[in-house]
Protein backbone atom coordinates (compact mmCIF):
# COMPACT_ATOMS: atom_id res chain seq x y z
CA UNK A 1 96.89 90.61 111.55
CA UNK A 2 99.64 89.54 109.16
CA UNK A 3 102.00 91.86 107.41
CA UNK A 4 104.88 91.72 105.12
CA UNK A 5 107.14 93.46 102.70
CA UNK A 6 109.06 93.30 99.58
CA UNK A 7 110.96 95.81 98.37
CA UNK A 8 113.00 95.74 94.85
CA UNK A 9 116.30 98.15 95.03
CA UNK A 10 118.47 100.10 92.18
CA UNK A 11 115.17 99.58 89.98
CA UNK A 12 116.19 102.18 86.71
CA UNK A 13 113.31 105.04 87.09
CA UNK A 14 112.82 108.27 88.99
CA UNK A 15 111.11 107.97 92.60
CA UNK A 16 108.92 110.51 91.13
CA UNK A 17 107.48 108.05 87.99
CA UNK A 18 107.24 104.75 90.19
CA UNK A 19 104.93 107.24 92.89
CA UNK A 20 102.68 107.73 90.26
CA UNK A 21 102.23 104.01 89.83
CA UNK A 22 102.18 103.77 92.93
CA UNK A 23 99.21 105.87 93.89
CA UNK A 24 96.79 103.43 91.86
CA UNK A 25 97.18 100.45 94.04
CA UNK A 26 97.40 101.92 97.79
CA UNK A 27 94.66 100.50 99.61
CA UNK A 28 93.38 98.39 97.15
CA UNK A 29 92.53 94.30 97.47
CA UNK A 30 96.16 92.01 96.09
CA UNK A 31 94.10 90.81 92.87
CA UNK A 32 92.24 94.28 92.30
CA UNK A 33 95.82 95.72 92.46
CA UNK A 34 97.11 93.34 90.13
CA UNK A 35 94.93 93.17 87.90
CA UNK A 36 95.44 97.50 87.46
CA UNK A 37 98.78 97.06 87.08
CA UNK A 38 98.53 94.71 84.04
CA UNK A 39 96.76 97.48 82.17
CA UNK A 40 98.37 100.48 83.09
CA UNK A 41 100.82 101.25 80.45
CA UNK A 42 103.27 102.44 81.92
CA UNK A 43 106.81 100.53 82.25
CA UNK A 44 107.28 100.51 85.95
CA UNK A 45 104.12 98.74 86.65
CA UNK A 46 105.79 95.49 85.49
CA UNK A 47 108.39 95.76 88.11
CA UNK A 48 105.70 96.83 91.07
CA UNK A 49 103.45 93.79 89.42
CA UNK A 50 106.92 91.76 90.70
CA UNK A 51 107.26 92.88 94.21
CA UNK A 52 103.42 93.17 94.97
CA UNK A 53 103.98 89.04 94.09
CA UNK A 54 106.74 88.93 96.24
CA UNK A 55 105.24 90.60 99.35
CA UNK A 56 102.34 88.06 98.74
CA UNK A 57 104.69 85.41 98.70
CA UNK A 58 106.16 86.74 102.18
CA UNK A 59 103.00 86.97 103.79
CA UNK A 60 102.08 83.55 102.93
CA UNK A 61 105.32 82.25 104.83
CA UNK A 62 104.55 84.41 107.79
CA UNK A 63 103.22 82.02 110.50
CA UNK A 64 99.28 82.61 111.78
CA UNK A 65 98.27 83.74 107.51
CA UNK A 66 94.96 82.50 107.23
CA UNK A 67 95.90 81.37 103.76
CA UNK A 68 93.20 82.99 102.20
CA UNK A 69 94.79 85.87 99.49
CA UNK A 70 91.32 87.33 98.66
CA UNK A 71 91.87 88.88 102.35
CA UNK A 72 94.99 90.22 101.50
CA UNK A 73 95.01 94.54 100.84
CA UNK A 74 98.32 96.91 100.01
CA UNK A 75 98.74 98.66 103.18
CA UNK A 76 101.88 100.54 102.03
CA UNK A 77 103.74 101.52 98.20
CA UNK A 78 105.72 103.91 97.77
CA UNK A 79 109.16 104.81 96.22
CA UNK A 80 111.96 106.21 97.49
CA UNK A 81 115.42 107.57 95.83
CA UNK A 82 118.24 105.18 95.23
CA UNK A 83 121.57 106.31 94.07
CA UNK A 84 122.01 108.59 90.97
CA UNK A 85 124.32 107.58 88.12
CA UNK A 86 126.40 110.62 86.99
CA UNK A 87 126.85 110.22 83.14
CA UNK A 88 128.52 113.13 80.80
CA UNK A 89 126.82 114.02 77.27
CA UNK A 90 128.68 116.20 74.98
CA UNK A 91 127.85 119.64 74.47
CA UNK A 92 128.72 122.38 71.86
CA UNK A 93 131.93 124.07 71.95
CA UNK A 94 133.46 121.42 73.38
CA UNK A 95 131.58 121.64 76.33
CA UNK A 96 129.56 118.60 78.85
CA UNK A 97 126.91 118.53 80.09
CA UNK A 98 126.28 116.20 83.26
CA UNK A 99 122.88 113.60 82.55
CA UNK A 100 121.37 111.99 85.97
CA UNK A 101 120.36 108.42 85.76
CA UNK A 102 118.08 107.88 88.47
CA UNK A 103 116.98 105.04 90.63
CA UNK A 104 114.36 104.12 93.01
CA UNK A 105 113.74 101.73 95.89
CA UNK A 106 110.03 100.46 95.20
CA UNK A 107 108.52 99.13 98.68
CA UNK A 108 105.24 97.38 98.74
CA UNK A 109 103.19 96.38 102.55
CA UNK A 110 100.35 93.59 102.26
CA UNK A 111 98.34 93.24 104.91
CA UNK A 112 95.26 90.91 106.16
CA UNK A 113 92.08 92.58 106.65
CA UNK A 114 90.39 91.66 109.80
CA UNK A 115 87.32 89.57 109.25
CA UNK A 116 84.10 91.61 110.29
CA UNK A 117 81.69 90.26 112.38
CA UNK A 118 78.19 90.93 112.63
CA UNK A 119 77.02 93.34 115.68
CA UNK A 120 73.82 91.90 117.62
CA UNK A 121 72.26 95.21 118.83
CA UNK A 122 70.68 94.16 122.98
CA UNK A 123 67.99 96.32 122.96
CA UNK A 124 65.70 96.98 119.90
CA UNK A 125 64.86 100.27 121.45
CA UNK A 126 68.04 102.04 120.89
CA UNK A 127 68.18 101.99 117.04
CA UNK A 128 64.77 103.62 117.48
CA UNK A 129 65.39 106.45 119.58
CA UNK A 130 67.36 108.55 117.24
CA UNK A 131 64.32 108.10 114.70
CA UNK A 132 62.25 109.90 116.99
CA UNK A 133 64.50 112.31 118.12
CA UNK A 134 64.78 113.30 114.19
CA UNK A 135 60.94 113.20 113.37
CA UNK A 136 60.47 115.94 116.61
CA UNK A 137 63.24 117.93 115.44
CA UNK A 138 61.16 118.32 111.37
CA UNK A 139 58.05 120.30 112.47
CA UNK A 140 60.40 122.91 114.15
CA UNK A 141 62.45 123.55 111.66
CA UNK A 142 59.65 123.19 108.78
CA UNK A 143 58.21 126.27 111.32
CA UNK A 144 61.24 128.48 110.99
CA UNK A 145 61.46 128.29 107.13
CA UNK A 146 57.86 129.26 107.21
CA UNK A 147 58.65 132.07 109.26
C-alpha cells in the first residue's frame, strides 16, 4: 500500500480555521475531496486544494503506485500551529495592544486502498446455519411477549 505526504508550512490562518477544513475531506476518495474543496467557501480550502495535489503528485512518484488515482483516499489532514507573528495596534491613552498573526502547518496523507477481492464461501452450509439458528430462536421469544 502506497503512502505519501505534502505538507505546506507558514500558511497565514489559525490551526483552528484550516481544522475545520480539514474535517470535510478525512477519509474521503482524492477527486471526492477535491471536488468539496472547490465549493466550500472558505479561503483556506484553496491552499489544502494545493497540497492534497501535491501529496497526489508524491504518491504517483513513489515506486509500486498502481497508477490508478481513483484508488487513491486522504488517510491523514490536519493542521498544526506554526509560529505566531507579534504585531502592536494602538490603543487609547496612548496605550498598545499586542495583535497575534497566526500560522499553520497544513499536512495532508494519501493513501491506496487495497483492492477487495471476492470471498468464495467452501461450504454452502455455513451461510445457512445462522438462518436457522435465528428462525428457532422467533417462536420463543414471540412466547414470552405473549406471556
Amino acid at each position: 500500500m502506497i503512502e505519501a505526504q505534502a505538507t505546506a508550512r507558514g500558511v497565514r490562518t489559525s490551526a483552528q480555521k484550516a481544522g475545520l477544513v480539514c474535517e470535510l475531506i478525512r477519509g474521503k476518495g482524492v477527486n471526492q475531496a477535491l471536488a468539496t474543496l472547490q465549493f466550500t467557501r472558505k479561503t483556506i480550502a484553496r491552499e489544502l486544494a494545493k497540497v492534497l495535489r501535491s501529496a497526489v503528485a508524491n504518491a504517483q512518484q513513489k515506486d509500486g503506485f498502481s497508477g490508478d488515482i481513483e484508488r487513491l483516499y486522504v488517510l491523514a489532514c490536519y493542521a498544526n500551529q506554526g509560529p505566531s507573528m507579534k504585531r502592536v495596534r494602538p490603543a487609547p491613552m496612548g496605550r498598545a495592544y499586542r495583535v497575534t498573526k497566526r500560522t499553520a502547518h497544513l499536512t495532508v496523507r494519501v493513501a491506496e486502498r487495497p483492492l477487495k477481492i471476492a470471498r468464495v464461501s467452501e461450504e454452502g452450509d455455513a451461510a445457512q446455519k445462522p438462518a436457522r439458528a435465528r428462525k428457532t430462536a422467533a417462536p420463543k421469544r414471540a412466547a414470552a411477549a405473549k406471556a
